[in-house]
Every structure is written in C-alpha cells, then in structure tokens.
Protein backbone atom coordinates (compact mmCIF):
# COMPACT_ATOMS: atom_id res chain seq x y z
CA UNK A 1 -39.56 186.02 77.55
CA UNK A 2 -36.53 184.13 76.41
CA UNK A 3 -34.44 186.59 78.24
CA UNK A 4 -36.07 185.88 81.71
CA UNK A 5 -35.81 182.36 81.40
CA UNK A 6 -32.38 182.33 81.00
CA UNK A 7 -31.61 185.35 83.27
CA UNK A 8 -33.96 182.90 85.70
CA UNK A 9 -31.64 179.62 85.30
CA UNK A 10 -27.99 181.96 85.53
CA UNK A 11 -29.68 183.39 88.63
CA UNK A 12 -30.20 180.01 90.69
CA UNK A 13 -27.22 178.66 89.04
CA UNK A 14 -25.39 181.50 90.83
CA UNK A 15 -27.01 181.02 93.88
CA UNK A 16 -26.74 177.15 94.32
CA UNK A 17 -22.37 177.33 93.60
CA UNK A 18 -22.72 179.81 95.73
CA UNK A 19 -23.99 177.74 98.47
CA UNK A 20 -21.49 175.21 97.80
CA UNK A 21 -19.27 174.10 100.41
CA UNK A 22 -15.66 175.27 100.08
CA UNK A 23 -13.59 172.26 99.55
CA UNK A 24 -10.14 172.33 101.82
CA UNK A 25 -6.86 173.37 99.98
CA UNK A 26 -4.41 170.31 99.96
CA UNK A 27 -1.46 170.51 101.54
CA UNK A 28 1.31 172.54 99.54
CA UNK A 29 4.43 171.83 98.13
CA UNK A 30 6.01 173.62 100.87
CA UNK A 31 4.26 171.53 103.41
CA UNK A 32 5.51 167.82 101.51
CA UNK A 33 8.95 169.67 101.18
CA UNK A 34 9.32 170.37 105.33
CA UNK A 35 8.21 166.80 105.37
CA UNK A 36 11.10 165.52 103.84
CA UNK A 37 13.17 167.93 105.70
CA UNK A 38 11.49 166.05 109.34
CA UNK A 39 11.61 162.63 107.73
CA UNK A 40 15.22 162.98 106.91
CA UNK A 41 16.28 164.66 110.86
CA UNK A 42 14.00 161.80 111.97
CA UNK A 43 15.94 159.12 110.89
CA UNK A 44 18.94 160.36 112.09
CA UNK A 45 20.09 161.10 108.22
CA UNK A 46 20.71 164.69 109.27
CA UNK A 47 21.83 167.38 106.70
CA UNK A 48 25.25 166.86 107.15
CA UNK A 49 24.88 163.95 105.28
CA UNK A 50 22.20 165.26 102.29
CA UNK A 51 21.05 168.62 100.98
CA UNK A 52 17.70 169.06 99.14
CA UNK A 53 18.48 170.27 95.77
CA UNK A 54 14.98 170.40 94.37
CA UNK A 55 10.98 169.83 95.39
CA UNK A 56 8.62 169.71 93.12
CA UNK A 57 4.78 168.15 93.38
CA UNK A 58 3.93 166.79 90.54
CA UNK A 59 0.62 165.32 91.28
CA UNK A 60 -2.20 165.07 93.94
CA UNK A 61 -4.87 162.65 95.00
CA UNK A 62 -7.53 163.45 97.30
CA UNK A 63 -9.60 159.91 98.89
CA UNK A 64 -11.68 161.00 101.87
CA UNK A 65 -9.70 161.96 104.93
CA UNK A 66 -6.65 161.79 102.76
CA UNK A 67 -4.37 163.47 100.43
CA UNK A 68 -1.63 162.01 98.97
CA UNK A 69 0.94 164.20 97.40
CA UNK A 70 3.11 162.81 94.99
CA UNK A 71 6.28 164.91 94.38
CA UNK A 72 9.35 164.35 92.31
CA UNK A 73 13.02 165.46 95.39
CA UNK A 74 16.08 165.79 93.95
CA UNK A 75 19.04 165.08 96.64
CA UNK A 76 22.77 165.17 97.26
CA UNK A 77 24.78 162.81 99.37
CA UNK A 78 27.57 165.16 100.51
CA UNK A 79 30.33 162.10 101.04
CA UNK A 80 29.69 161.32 97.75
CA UNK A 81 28.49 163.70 95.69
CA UNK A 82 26.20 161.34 94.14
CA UNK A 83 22.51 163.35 92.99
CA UNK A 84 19.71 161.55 92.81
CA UNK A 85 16.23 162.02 91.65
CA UNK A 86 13.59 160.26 94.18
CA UNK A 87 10.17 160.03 93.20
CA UNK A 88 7.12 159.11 95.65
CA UNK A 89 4.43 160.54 97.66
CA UNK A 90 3.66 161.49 101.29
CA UNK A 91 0.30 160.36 102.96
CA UNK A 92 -1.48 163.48 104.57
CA UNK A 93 -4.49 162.69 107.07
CA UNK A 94 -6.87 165.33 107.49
CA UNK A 95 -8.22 166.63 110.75
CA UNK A 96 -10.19 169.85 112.18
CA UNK A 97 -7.29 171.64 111.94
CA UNK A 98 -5.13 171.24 109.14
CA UNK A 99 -3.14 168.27 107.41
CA UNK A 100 -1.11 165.59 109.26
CA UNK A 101 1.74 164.61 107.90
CA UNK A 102 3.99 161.25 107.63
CA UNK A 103 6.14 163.22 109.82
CA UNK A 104 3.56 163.19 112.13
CA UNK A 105 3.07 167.13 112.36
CA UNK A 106 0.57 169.48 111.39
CA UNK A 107 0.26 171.73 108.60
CA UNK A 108 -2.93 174.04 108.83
CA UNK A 109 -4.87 174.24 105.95
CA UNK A 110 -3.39 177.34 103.89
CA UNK A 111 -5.84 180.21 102.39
C-alpha cells in the first residue's frame, strides 16, 4: 500500500515538471562578449586602439523582460600598453525572438 502511494505522488510529480514551461536560456557569454566588441566599433574606439584580452560572466540576473549579465573584460590600450580589468554588466531586453542587446542587436535565444 505504502508503495502505491508513493509510486502515486513520484508519478504526478513527474507529470506536473513535466508540464512546466521551459524557461528561456539567458544570453551567453559569447553574446555579452560580441557586445563589447559592437559597443567598442560603435563609439568609434575601434580595435586599433584596444584588444579584448579576456571575457568572463561572472553573474546573471533575470527581472521580467530582462537579463542583465554582469561580466568581469579584461582590455589593452595598444598606445599604451596599459591592461585593465573592467567590471559591469550589459542590459539584455527580451523579445519573441531572442535577446536585445545594449548594442542594439539581436542574439537568438541559444539551445
């Protein structure tokens, strides 16, 4: 008897995740680091000028409509040579489609 009961509750706990809506992927590290890459030609500080060393996300937030992804970019300033370490985030609104970024682009949701 005990057995059925709990075979019972594992059953419709099964079924109701199962029924569960999918929540969307965030956007990925690779999607914040072509950010910075379209920020960067944006304001005219083309890579002449800096090179991307590093990308990293360390940290995401999820509010409604949108995801913000903090990430930790270490860059180079080729007439100096002076590395830096800049931390922030990028605010991604979500649509139908995919994520837009700060750069104003979109990055489908991944799979």
């Amino acid at each position: 008897m005990k057995f059925s009961v709990i075979a019972a509750i594992l059953l419709l706990l099964l079924s109701f995740s199962a029924c569960q809506k999918q929540g969307v992927p965030p956007p990925t590290e690779k999607d914040g680091e072509q950010v910075w890459h379209n920020l960067f030609g944006q304001n005219g500080a083309d890579h002449h000028r800096v090179e991307l060393l590093s990308f990293k996300v360390v940290n995401g937030h999820r509010d409604q409509d949108h995801y913000l992804l903090y990430f930790e970019a270490q860059q180079k300033w080729l007439s100096t040579g002076q590395v830096e370490t800049k931390k922030s985030y990028y605010d991604f609104r979500k649509t139908d489609k995919g994520w837009i970024g700060p750069d104003e682009h979109l990055y489908p949701f991944s799979s």
